[in-house]
Protein backbone atom coordinates (compact mmCIF):
# COMPACT_ATOMS: atom_id res chain seq x y z
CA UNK A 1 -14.41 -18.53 5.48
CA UNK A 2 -13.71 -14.68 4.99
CA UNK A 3 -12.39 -13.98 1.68
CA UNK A 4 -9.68 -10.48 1.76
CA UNK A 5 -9.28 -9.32 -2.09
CA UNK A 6 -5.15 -7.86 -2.22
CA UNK A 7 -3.96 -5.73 -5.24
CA UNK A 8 -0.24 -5.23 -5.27
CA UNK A 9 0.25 -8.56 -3.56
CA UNK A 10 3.57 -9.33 -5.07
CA UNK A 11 5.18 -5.97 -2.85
CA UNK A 12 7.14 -5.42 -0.16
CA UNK A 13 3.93 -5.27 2.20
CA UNK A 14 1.53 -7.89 0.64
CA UNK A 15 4.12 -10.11 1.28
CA UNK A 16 4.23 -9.28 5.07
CA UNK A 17 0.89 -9.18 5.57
CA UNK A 18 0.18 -12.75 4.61
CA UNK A 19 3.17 -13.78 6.68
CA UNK A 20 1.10 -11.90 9.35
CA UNK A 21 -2.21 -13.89 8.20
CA UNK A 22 -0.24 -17.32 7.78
CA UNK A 23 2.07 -16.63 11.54
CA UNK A 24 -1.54 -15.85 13.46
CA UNK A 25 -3.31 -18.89 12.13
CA UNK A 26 -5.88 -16.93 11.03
CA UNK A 27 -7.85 -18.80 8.13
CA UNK A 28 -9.06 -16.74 5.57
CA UNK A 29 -9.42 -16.88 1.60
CA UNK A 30 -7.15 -14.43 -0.03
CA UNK A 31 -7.41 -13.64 -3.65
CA UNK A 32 -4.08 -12.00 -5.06
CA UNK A 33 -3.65 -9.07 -7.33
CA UNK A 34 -0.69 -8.31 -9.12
CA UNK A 35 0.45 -6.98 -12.38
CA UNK A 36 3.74 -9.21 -12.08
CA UNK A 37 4.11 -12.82 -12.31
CA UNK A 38 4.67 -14.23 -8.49
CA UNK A 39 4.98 -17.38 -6.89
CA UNK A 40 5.97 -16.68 -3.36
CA UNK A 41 2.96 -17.67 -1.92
CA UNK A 42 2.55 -21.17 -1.95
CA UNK A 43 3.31 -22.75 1.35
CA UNK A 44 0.56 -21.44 3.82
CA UNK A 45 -0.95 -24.09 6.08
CA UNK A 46 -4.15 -21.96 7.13
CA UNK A 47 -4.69 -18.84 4.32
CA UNK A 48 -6.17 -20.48 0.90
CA UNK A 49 -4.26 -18.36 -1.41
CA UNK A 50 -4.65 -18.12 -4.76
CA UNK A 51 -3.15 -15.24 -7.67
CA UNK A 52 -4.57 -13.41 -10.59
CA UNK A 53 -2.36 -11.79 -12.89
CA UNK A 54 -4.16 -8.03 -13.67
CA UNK A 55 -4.29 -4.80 -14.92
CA UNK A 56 -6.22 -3.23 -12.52
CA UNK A 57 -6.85 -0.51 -14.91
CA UNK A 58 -8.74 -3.57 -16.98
CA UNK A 59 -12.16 -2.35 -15.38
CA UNK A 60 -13.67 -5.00 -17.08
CA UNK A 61 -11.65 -7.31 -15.83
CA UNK A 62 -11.85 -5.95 -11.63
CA UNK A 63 -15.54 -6.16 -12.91
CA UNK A 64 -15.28 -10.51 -13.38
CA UNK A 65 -13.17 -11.14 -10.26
CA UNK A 66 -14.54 -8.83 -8.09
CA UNK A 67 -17.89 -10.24 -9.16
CA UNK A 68 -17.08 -13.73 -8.70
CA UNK A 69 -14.57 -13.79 -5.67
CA UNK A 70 -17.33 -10.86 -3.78
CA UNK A 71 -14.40 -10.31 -1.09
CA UNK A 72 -15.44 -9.14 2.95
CA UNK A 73 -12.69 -7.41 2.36
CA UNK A 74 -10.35 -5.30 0.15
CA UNK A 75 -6.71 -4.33 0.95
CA UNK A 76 -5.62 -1.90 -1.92
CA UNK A 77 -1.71 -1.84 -1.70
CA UNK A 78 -1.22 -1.52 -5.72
CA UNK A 79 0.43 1.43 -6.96
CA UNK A 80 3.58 3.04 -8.29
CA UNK A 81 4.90 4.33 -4.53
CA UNK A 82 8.71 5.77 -5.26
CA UNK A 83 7.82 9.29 -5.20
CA UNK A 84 11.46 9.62 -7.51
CA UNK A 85 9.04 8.00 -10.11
CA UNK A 86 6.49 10.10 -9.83
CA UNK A 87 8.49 12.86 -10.54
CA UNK A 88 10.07 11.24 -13.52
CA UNK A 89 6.83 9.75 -15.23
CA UNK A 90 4.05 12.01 -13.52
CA UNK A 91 0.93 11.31 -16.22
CA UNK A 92 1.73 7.69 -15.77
CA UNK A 93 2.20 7.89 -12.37
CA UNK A 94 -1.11 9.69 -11.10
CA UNK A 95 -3.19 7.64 -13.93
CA UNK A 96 -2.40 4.86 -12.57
CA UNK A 97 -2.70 5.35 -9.01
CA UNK A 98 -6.07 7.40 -8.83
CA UNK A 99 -7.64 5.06 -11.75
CA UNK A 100 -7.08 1.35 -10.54
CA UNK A 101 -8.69 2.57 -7.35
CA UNK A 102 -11.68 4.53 -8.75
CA UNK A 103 -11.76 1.21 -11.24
CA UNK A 104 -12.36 -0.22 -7.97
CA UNK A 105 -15.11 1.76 -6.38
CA UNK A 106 -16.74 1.53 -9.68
CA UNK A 107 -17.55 -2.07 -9.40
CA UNK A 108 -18.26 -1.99 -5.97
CA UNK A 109 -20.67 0.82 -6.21
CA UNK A 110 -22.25 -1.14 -9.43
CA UNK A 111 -22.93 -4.65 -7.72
CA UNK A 112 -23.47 -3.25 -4.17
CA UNK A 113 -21.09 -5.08 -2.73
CA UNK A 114 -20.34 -5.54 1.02
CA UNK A 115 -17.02 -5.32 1.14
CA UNK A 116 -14.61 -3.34 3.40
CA UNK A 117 -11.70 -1.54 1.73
CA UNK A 118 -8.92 -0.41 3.48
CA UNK A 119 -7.60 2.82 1.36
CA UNK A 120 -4.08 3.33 1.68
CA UNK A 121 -2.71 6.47 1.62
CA UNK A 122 0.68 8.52 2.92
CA UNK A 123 2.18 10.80 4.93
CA UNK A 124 3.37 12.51 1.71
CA UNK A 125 0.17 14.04 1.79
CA UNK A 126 1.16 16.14 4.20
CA UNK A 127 3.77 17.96 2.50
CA UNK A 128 6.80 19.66 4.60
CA UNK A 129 6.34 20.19 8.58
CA UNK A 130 7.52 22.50 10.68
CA UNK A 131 8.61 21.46 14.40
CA UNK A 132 5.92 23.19 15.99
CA UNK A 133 3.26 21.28 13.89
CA UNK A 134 4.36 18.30 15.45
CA UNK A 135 2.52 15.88 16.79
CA UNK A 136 0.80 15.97 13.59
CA UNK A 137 -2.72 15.21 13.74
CA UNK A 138 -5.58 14.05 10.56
CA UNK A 139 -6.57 17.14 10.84
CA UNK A 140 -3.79 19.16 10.02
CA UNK A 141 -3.85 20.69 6.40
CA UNK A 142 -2.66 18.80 3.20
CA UNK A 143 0.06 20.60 0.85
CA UNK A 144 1.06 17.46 -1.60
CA UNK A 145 4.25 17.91 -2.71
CA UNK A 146 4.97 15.58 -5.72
CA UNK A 147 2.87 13.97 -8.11
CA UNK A 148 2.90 10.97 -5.78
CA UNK A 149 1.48 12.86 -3.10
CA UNK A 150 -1.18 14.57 -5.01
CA UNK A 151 -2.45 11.45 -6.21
CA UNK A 152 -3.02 10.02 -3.29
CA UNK A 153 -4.87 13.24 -1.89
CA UNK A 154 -6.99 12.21 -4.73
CA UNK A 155 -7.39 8.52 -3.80
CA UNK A 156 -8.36 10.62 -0.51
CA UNK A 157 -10.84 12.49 -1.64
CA UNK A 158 -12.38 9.56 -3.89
CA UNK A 159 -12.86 7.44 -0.72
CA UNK A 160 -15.10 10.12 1.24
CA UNK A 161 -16.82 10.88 -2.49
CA UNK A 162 -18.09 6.84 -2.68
CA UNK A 163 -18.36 6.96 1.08
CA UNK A 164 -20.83 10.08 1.33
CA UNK A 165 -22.36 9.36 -1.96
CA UNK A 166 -22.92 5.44 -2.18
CA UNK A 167 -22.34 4.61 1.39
CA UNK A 168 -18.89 2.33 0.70
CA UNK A 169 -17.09 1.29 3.48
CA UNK A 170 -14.10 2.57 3.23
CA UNK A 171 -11.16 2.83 6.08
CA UNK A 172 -7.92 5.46 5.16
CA UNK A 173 -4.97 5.63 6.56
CA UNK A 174 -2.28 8.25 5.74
CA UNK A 175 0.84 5.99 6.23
CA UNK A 176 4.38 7.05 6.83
CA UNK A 177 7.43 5.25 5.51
CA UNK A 178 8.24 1.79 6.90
CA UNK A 179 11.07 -0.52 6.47
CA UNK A 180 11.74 -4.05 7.10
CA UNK A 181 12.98 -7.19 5.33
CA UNK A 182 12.30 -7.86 1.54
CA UNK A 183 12.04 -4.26 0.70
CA UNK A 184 13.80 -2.93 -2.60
CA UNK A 185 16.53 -0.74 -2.21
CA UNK A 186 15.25 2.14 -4.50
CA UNK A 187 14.08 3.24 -0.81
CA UNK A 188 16.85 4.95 1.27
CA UNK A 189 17.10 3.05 4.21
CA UNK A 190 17.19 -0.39 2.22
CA UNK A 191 19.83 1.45 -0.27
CA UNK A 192 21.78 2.24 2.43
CA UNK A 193 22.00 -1.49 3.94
CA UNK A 194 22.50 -2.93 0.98
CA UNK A 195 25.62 -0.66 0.25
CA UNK A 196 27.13 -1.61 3.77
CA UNK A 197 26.55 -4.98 3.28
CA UNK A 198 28.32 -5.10 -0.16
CA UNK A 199 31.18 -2.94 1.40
CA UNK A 200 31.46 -5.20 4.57
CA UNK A 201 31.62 -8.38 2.55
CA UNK A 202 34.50 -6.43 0.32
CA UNK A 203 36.48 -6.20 4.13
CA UNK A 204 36.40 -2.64 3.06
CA UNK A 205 37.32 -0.76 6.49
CA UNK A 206 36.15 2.71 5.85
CA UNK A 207 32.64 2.48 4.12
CA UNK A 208 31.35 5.57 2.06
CA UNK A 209 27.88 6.18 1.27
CA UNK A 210 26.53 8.59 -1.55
CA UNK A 211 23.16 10.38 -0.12
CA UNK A 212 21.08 13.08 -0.41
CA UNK A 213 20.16 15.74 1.30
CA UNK A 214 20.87 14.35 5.07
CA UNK A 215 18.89 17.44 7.04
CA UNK A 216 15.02 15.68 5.73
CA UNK A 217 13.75 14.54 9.50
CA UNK A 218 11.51 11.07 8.40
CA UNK A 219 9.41 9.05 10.63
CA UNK A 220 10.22 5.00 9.94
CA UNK A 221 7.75 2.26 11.10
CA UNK A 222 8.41 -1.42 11.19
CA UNK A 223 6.63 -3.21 8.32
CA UNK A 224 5.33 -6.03 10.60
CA UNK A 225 4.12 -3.41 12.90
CA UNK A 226 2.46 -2.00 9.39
CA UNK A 227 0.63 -4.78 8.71
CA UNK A 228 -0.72 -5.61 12.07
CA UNK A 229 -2.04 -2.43 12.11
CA UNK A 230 -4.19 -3.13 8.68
CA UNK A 231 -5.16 -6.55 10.07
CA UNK A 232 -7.07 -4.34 12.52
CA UNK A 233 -8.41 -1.42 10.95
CA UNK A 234 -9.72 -4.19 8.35
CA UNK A 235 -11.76 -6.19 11.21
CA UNK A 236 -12.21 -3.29 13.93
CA UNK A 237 -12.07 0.27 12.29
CA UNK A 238 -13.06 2.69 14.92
CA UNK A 239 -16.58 4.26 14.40
């Protein structure tokens, strides 16, 4: 049975992607990372699931599991990923986001392990567009806006370090925001539902919102559509 290794599994897309695992049948071993207490996960008829409690900053602790459990593969989801935070608590912030995954690679690199990890990264990278730069493409240049963004340029350039250096298999995406059921309303779309609900149920007839700035363009992606996609860049990356 193929073992997948997620940190971050008690978030908004762990959660989805097991639903994706469990709803496909698919039969796998997944090992559970989290610096939270969960237990959401217990009713799956085909993935063995199981939960650790971490610090994934605990290298010697990555070191045991990740020793132990030798996962096919690795989805890395775990991070602080409200770029509001970022700005707010930016040491913590980039520590903790570029060091649980280089704790990561570390252990990896040290064992030899043969394990895929899927690297996720985001769209923040990019910084502000203009309209004629889109399309965008991967190759289009990276102005990181926010401490957020910078650290996962990092992450980035981390995952083509190990790649080039130690030969890790590593797959990165640069992801742009998604939405979808479960997620917490410190993101906008989610804030906004949650305030029309709350207004609706009140039989309020004329609902006002507080926003921000209203003239930021976003792209939004389904989360199921999200995890699908990491299902398959997990099994099949392209060449």
């Amino acid at each position: 049975m193929e073992k997948i290794l997620i940190t971050g599994v008690s978030g908004f897309v762990a959660k989805h992607f097991l639903d994706f695992l469990e709803d496909n049948q698919l039969k796998v071993q997944v090992l559970g990372l989290d610096i939270l207490d969960t237990n959401l996960y217990s009713d799956f008829n085909y993935v063995d699931f199981q939960y650790k409690r971490i610090d994934l900053l605990d290298q010697g602790e990555i070191e045991n599991i990740l020793f132990l459990f030798r996962p096919n593969y690795i989805l890395h989801l775990a991070s602080y990923s409200s770029v509001a935070f970022s700005w707010k608590n930016p040491i913590l912030s980039f520590q903790n986001n570029v060091n649980i995954f280089l704790n990561l690679l570390e252990v990896i690199r040290k064992y030899s392990l043969k394990t895929r990890i899927l690297s996720i990264g985001s769209s923040e990278e990019y910084g502000n567009i203009n309209t004629d730069d889109i399309p965008l493409k991967e190759t289009a240049r990276l102005d990181p806006l926010s401490p957020y963004a910078v650290a996962r340029v990092s992450q980035e350039m981390l995952s083509k370090l190990y790649s080039k250096s130690y030969g890790l298999d590593i797959v990165m995406t640069r992801s742009f925001n998604h939405i979808g059921p479960g997620q917490s309303d410190i993101f906008v779309v989610s804030s906004f539902v949650r305030r029309i609900l709350e207004e609706k149920s009140n039989d309020i007839r004329k609902i006002q919102l507080l926003v921000g700035n209203l003239n930021i363009v976003r792209d939004f992606l389904d989360v199921r559509d999200v995890v699908r996609a990491y299902y398959i860049l997990l099994k099949f990356p392209t060449p």
